[in-house]
Protein backbone atom coordinates (compact mmCIF):
# COMPACT_ATOMS: atom_id res chain seq x y z
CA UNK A 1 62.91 26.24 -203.29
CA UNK A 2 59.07 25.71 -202.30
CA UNK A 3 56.66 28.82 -203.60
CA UNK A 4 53.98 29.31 -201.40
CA UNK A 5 50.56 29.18 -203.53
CA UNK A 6 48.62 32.57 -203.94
CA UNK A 7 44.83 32.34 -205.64
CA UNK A 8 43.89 36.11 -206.52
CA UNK A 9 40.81 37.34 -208.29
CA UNK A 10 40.83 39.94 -210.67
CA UNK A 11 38.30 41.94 -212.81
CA UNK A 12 39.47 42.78 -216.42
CA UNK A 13 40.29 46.57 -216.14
CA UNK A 14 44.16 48.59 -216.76
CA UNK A 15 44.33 49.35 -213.34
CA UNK A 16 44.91 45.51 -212.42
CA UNK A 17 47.82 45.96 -214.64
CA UNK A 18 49.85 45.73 -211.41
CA UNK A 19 48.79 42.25 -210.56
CA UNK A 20 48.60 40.27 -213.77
CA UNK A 21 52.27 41.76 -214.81
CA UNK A 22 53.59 40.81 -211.27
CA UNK A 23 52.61 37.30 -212.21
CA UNK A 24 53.27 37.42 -215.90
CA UNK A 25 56.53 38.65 -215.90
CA UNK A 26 57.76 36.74 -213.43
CA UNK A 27 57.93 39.55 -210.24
CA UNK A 28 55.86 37.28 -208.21
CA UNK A 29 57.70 34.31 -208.97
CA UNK A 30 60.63 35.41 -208.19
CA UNK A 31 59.62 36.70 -204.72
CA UNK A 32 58.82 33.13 -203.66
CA UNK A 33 54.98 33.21 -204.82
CA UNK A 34 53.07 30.42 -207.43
CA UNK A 35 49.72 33.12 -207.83
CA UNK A 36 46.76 31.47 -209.63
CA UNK A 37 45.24 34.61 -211.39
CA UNK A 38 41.32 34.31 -211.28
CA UNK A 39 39.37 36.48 -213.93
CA UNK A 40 35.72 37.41 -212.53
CA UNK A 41 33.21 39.13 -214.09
CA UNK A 42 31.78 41.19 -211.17
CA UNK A 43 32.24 42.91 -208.03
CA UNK A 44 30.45 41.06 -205.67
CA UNK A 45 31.94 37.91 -207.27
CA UNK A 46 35.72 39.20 -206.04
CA UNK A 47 34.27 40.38 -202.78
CA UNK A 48 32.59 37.63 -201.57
CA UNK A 49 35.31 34.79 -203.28
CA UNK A 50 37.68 36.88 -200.97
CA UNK A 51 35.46 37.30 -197.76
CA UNK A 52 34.95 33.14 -197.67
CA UNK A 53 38.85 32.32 -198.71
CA UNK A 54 38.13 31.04 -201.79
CA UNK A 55 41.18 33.98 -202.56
CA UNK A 56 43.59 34.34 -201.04
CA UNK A 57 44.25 38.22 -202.22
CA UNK A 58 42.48 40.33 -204.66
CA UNK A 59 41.94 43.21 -206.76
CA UNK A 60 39.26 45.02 -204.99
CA UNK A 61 37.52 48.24 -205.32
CA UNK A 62 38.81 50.46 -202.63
CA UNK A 63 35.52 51.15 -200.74
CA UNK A 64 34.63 47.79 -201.04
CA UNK A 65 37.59 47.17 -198.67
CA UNK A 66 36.34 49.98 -196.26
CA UNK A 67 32.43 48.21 -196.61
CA UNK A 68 33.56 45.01 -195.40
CA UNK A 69 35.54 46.02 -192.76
CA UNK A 70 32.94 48.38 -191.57
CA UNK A 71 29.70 45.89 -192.14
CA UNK A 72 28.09 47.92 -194.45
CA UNK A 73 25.58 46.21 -196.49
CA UNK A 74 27.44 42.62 -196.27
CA UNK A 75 28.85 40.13 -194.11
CA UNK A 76 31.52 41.98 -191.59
CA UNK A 77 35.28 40.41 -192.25
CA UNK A 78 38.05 43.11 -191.65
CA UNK A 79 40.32 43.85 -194.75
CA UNK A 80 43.60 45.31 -195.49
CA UNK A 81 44.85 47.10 -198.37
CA UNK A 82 48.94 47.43 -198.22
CA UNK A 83 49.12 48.58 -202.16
CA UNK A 84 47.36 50.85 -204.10
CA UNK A 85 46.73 49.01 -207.72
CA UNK A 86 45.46 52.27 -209.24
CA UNK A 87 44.39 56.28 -208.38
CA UNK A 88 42.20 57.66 -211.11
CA UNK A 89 41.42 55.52 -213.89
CA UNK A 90 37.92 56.04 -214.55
CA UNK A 91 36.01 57.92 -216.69
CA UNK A 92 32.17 59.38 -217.86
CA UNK A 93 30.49 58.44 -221.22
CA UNK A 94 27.57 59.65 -221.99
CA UNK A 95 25.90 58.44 -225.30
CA UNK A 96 25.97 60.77 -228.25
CA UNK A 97 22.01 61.78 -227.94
CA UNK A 98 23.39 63.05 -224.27
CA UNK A 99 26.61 64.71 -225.06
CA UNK A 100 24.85 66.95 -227.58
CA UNK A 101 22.28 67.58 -224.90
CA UNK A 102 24.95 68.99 -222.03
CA UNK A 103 26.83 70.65 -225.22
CA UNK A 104 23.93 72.29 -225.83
CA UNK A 105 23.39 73.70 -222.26
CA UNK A 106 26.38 74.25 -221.84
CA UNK A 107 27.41 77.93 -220.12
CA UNK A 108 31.16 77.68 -220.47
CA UNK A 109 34.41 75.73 -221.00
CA UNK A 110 33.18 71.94 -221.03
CA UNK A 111 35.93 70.89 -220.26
CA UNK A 112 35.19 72.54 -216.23
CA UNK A 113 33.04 69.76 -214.63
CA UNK A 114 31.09 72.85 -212.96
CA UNK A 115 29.96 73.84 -216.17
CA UNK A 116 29.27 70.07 -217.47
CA UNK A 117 27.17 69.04 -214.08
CA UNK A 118 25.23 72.71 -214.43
CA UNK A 119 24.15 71.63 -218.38
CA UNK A 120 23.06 68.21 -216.58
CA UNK A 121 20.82 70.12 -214.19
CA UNK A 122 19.27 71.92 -217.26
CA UNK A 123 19.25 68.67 -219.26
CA UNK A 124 17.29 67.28 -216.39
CA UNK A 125 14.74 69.83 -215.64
CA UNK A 126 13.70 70.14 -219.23
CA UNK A 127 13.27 66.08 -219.68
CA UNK A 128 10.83 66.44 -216.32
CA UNK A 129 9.04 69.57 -217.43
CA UNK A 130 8.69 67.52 -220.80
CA UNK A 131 7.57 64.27 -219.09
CA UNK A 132 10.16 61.94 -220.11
CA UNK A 133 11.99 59.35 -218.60
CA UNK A 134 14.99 60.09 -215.96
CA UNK A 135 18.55 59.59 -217.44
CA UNK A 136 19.88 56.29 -216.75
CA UNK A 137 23.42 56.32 -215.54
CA UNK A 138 25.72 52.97 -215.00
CA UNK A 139 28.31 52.57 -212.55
CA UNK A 140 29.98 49.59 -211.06
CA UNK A 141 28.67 48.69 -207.56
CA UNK A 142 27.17 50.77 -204.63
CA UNK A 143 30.30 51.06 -202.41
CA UNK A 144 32.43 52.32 -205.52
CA UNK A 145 34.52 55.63 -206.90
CA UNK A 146 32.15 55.74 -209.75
CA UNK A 147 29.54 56.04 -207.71
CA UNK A 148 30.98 58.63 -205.73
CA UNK A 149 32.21 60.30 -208.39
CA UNK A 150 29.15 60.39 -210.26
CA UNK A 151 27.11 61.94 -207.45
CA UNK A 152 29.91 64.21 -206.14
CA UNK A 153 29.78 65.58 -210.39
CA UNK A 154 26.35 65.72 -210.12
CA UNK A 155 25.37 67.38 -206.85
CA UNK A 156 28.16 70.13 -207.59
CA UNK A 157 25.73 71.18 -210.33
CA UNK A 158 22.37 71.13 -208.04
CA UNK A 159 21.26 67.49 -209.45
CA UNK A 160 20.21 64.78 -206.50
CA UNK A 161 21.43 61.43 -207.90
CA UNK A 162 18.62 59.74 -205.23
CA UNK A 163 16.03 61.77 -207.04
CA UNK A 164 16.82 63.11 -210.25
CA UNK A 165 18.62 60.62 -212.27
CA UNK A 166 18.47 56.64 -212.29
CA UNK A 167 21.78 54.82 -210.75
CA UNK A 168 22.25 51.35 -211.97
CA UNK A 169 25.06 48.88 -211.41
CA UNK A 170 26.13 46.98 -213.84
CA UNK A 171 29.95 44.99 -214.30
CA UNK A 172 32.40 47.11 -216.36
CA UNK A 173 32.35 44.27 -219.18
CA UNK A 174 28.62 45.54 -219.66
CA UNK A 175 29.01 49.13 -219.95
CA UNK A 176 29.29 49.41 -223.77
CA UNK A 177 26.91 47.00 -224.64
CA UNK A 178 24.12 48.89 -222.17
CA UNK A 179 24.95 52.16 -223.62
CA UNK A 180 24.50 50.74 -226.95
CA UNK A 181 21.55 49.54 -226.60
CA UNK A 182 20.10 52.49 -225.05
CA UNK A 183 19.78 50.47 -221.27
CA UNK A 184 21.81 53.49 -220.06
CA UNK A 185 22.55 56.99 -220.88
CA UNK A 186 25.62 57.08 -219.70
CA UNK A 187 28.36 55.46 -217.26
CA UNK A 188 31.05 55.69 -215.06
CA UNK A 189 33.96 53.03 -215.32
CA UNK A 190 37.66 52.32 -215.42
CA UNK A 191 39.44 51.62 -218.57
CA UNK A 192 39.38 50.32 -220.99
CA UNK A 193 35.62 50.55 -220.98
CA UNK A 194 35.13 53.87 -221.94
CA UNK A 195 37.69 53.85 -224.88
CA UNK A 196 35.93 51.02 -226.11
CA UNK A 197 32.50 52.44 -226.24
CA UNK A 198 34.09 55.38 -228.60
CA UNK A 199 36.09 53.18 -230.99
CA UNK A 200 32.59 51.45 -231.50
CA UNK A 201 31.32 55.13 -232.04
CA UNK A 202 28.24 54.89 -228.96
CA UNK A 203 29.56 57.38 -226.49
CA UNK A 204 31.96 60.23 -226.03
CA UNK A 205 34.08 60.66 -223.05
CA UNK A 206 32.88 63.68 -220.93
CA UNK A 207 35.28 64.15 -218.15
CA UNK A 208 38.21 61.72 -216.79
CA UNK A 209 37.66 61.25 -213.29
CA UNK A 210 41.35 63.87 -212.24
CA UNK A 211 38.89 66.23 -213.45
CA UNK A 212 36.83 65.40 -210.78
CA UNK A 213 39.44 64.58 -208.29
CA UNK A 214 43.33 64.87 -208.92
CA UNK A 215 43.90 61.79 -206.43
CA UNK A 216 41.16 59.44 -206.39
CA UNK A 217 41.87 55.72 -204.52
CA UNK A 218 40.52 53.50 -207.34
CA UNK A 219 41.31 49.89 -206.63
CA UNK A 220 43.35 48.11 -203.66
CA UNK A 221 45.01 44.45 -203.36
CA UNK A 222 43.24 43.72 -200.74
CA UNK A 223 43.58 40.57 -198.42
CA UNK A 224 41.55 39.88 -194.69
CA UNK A 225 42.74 41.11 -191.65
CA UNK A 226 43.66 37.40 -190.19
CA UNK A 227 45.59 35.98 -193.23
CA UNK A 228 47.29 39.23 -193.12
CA UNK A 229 48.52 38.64 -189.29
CA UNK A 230 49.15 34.65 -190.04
CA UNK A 231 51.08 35.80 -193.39
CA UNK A 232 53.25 39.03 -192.48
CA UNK A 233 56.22 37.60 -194.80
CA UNK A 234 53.77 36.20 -197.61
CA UNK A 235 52.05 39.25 -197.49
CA UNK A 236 55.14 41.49 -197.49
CA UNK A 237 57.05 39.55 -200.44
CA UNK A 238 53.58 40.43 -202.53
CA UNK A 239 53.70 43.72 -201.62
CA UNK A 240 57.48 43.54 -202.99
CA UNK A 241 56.13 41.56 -206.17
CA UNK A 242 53.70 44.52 -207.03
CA UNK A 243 56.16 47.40 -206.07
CA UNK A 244 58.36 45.97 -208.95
CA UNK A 245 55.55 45.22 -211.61
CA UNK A 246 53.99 49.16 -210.93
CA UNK A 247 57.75 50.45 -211.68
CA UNK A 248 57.48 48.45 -214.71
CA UNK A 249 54.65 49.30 -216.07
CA UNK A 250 55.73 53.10 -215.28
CA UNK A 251 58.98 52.73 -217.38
CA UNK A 252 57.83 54.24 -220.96
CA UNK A 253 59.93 51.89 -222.35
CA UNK A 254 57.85 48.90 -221.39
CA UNK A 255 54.51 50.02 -222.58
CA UNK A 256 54.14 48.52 -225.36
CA UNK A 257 55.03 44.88 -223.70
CA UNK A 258 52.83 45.95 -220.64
CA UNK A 259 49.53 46.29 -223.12
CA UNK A 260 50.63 43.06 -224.83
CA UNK A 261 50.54 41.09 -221.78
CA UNK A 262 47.64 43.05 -220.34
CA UNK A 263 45.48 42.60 -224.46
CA UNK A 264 46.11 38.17 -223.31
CA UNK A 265 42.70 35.86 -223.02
CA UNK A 266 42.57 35.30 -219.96
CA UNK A 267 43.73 38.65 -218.81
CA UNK A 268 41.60 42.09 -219.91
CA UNK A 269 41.61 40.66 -223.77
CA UNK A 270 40.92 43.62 -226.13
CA UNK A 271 43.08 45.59 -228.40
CA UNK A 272 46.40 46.46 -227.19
CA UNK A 273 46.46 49.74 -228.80
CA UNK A 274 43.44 50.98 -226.60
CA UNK A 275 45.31 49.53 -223.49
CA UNK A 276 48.83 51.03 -224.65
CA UNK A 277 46.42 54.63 -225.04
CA UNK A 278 45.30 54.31 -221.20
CA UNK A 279 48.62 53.60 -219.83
CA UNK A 280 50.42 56.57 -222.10
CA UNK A 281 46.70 58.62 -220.68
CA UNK A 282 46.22 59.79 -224.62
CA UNK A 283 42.66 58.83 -224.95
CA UNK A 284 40.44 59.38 -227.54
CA UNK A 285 37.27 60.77 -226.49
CA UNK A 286 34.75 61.35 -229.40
CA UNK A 287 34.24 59.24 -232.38
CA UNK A 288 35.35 61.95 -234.71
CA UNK A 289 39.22 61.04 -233.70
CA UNK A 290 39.33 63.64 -231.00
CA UNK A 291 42.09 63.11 -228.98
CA UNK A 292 42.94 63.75 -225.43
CA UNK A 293 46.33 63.83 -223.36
CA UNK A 294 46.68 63.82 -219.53
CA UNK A 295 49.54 62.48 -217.41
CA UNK A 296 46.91 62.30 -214.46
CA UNK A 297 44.51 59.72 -216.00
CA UNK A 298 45.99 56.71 -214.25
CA UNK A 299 48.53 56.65 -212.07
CA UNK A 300 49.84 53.10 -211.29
CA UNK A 301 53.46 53.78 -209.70
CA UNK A 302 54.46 57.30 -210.60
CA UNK A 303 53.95 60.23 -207.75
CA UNK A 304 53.45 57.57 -204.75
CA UNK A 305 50.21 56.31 -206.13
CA UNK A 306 50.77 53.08 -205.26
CA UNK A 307 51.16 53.46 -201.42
CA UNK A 308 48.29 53.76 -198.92
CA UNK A 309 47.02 56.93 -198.21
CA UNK A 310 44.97 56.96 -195.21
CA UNK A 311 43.45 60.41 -196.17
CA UNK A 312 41.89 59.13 -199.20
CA UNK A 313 40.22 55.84 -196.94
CA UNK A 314 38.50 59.04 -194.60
CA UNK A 315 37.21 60.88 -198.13
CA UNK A 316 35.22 57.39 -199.39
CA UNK A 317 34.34 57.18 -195.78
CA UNK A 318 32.70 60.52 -195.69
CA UNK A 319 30.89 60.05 -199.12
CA UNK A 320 29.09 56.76 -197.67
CA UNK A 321 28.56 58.78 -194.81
CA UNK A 322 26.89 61.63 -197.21
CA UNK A 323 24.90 59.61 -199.53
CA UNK A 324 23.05 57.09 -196.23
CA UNK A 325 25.47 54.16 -197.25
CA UNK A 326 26.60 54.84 -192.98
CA UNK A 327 25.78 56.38 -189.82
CA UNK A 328 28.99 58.18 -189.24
CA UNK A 329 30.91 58.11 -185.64
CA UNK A 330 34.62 59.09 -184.67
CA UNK A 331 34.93 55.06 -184.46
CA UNK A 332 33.94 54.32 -187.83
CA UNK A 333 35.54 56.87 -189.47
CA UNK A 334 39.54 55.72 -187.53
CA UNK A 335 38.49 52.35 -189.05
CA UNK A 336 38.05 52.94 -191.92
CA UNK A 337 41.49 55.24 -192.21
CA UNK A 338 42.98 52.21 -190.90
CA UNK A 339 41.91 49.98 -193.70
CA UNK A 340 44.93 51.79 -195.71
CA UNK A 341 48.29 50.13 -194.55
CA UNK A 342 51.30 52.60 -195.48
CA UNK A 343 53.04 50.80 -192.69
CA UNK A 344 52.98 47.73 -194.31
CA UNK A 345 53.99 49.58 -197.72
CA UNK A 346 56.70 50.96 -195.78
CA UNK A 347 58.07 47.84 -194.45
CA UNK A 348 57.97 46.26 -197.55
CA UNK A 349 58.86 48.89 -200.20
CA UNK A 350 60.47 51.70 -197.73
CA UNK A 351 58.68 55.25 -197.16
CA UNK A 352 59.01 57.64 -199.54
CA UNK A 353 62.01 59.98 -200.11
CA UNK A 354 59.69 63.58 -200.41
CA UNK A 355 56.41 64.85 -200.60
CA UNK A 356 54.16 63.12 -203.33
CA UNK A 357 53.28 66.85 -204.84
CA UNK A 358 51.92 70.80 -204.29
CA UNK A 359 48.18 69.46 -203.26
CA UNK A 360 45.60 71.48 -200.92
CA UNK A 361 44.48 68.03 -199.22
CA UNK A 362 45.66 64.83 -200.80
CA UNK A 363 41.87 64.81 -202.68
CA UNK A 364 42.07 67.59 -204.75
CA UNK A 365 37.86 67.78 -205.15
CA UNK A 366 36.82 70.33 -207.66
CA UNK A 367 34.21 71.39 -205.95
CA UNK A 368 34.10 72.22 -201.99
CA UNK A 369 36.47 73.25 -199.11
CA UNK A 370 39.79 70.82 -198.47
CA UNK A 371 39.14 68.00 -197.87
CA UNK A 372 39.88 67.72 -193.82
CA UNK A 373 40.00 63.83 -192.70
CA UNK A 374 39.22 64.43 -189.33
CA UNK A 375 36.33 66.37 -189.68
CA UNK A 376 33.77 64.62 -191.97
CA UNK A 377 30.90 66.93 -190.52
CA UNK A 378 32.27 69.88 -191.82
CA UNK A 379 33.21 68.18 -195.23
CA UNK A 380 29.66 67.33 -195.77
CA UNK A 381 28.25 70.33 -194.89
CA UNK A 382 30.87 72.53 -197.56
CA UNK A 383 29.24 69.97 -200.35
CA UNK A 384 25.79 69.77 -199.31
CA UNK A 385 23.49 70.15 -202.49
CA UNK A 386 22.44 73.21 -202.16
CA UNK A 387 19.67 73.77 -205.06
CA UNK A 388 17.06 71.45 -206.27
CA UNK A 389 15.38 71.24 -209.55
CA UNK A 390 12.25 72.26 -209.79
């Protein structure tokens, strides 16, 4: 039988788990498909590789996917996303010197992210009053969930991430070496990042991102528009391919083989005990041995996290909207939702049996009204930042 050839990019984070055990197990294979897995080293590497045809699919942050097909900030080329390779994921770590900072301002359970971003306010206003330097805080790219969710975090708590702090991007492989050094104060990034930086003892995990938002839309496989109309059965038999490899990876069973295959050169290539940790979402978050447990950290298969949700396209919408990334119109907004493809999840996978779960919106925001998808005005005006330092 003739495979059709696939080359797909990938950055080395758990939530491409998806796509390199689709290939390495044989899912892919067996669907028809010879994929080329392509380790990069940055966003704009997979992006742009992907916008020219260099690949053919790829692991893409899921606002990236939204950017490009909106024109925003790069060259225009339509995507679409028919599988969800991760929600959640991501975490903050903030370097020791920080941590006992927000501890100490603390006016509450830390473990609220009201009470966290609040301390951060007072952290702030007391390095300004004193002179110093603004915090330094790394996340992955400008149209990303880290940067969203930093400033969302943030702003809850009356800090202006355009004016307060200091965003920088840097690739996920750089996080721990930039907060050890003291480029950065803290960052925002998927795994295995963060568990890294507190095995080596320079940060401590603050919040995981569910904190933040129970449902976030982390990373997509993403392909363009066009090869997605002049491939429907390619594209559908990957679909397939990853369907199988997130079921996998869900079975408890398999873990330890996932974070074997996942620890490879080649593929994410660190410890398989910190990748087997972020799959089983048991992290440790201080270098004291502190451990955490939550079954919402990542979700690759498990409660419908892998298809499409349309809903979650209109919140990363809104937040480029919010922060000046967009000029926001009715248009816009309906093309962005229609970067998500349950349809083509459907078609592929079939529709879901029930409800995904007991949620107010399909965000779950800590902070603000429900979230409402078809009216972004109102959104932004419930989340507004409301106090400024002084």
């Amino acid at each position: 039988m003739t495979s059709t050839p696939l080359t797909i990019g990938f950055i080395p984070l758990v939530d491409a788990a998806a796509l390199i055990v689709a290939v390495d197990k044989g899912f892919t294979a067996a669907e028809g498909l010879n994929v080329t897995l392509v380790r990069e080293v940055s966003w704009s590497n997979v992006r742009d590789k992907l916008n020219i045809g260099v690949f053919d699919a790829a692991h893409l942050l899921a606002p990236v996917a939204i950017a490009s097909t909106l024109g925003l900030s790069q060259v225009k080329v339509p995507i679409v996303a028919p599988f969800n390779l991760g929600l959640n994921g991501n975490a903050i770590t903030v370097s020791p010197a920080l941590y006992a900072a927000i501890m100490g301002e603390a006016d509450g359970d830390p473990a609220d992210p009201m009470v966290t971003a609040k301390a951060l306010a007072r952290v702030v206003a007391a390095r300004r009053k004193a002179g110093g330097e603004p915090l330094t805080f790394g996340m992955t790219f400008p149209f990303s969930t880290h940067n969203y969710q930093l400033r969302f975090w943030m702003a809850a708590g009356g800090v202006d991430p355009d004016e307060d702090v200091r965003l920088v991007v840097l690739p996920p492989p750089y996080m721990v070496d930039s907060l050890a050094s003291g480029h950065v104060d803290a960052f925002c990034v998927g795994a295995p990042w963060n568990s890294v930086a507190v095995d080596l003892g320079v940060g401590h995990i603050l919040h995981f991102v569910s904190d933040i938002l129970e449902r976030a839309a982390e990373k997509v496989l993403a392909v363009r528009e066009p090869w997605a109309l002049e491939n429907p059965d390619v594209l559908a038999t990957l679909t397939r391919a990853h369907g199988k490899a997130a079921a996998f990876i869900e079975n408890p069973h398999n873990r330890a083989e996932v974070a074997g295959i996942l620890a490879m050169p080649g593929r994410i290539d660190v410890d398989p005990e910190v990748i087997r940790r972020t799959l089983d979402g048991r992290l440790k978050i201080s270098p004291d041995g502190t451990m955490r447990q939550s079954e919402r950290y990542l979700l690759v298969g498990r409660e419908g996290a892998a298809r499409p949700d349309p809903v979650q396209a209109a919140w990363l919408y809104a937040q480029m909207v919010r922060w000046g990334q967009a000029a926001y119109s009715p248009e816009a907004l309906e093309r962005a939702k229609q970067v998500f493809r349950p349809d083509l999840y459907d078609a592929a996978l079939g529709a879901p049996a029930s409800p995904l779960q007991d949620m107010k919106d399909g965000v779950g925001a800590f902070d603000g009204a429900p979230f409402d998808p078809n009216d972004i005005a109102a959104h932004l005006g419930s989340v507004a930042i409301k106090h400024r330092l002084s």
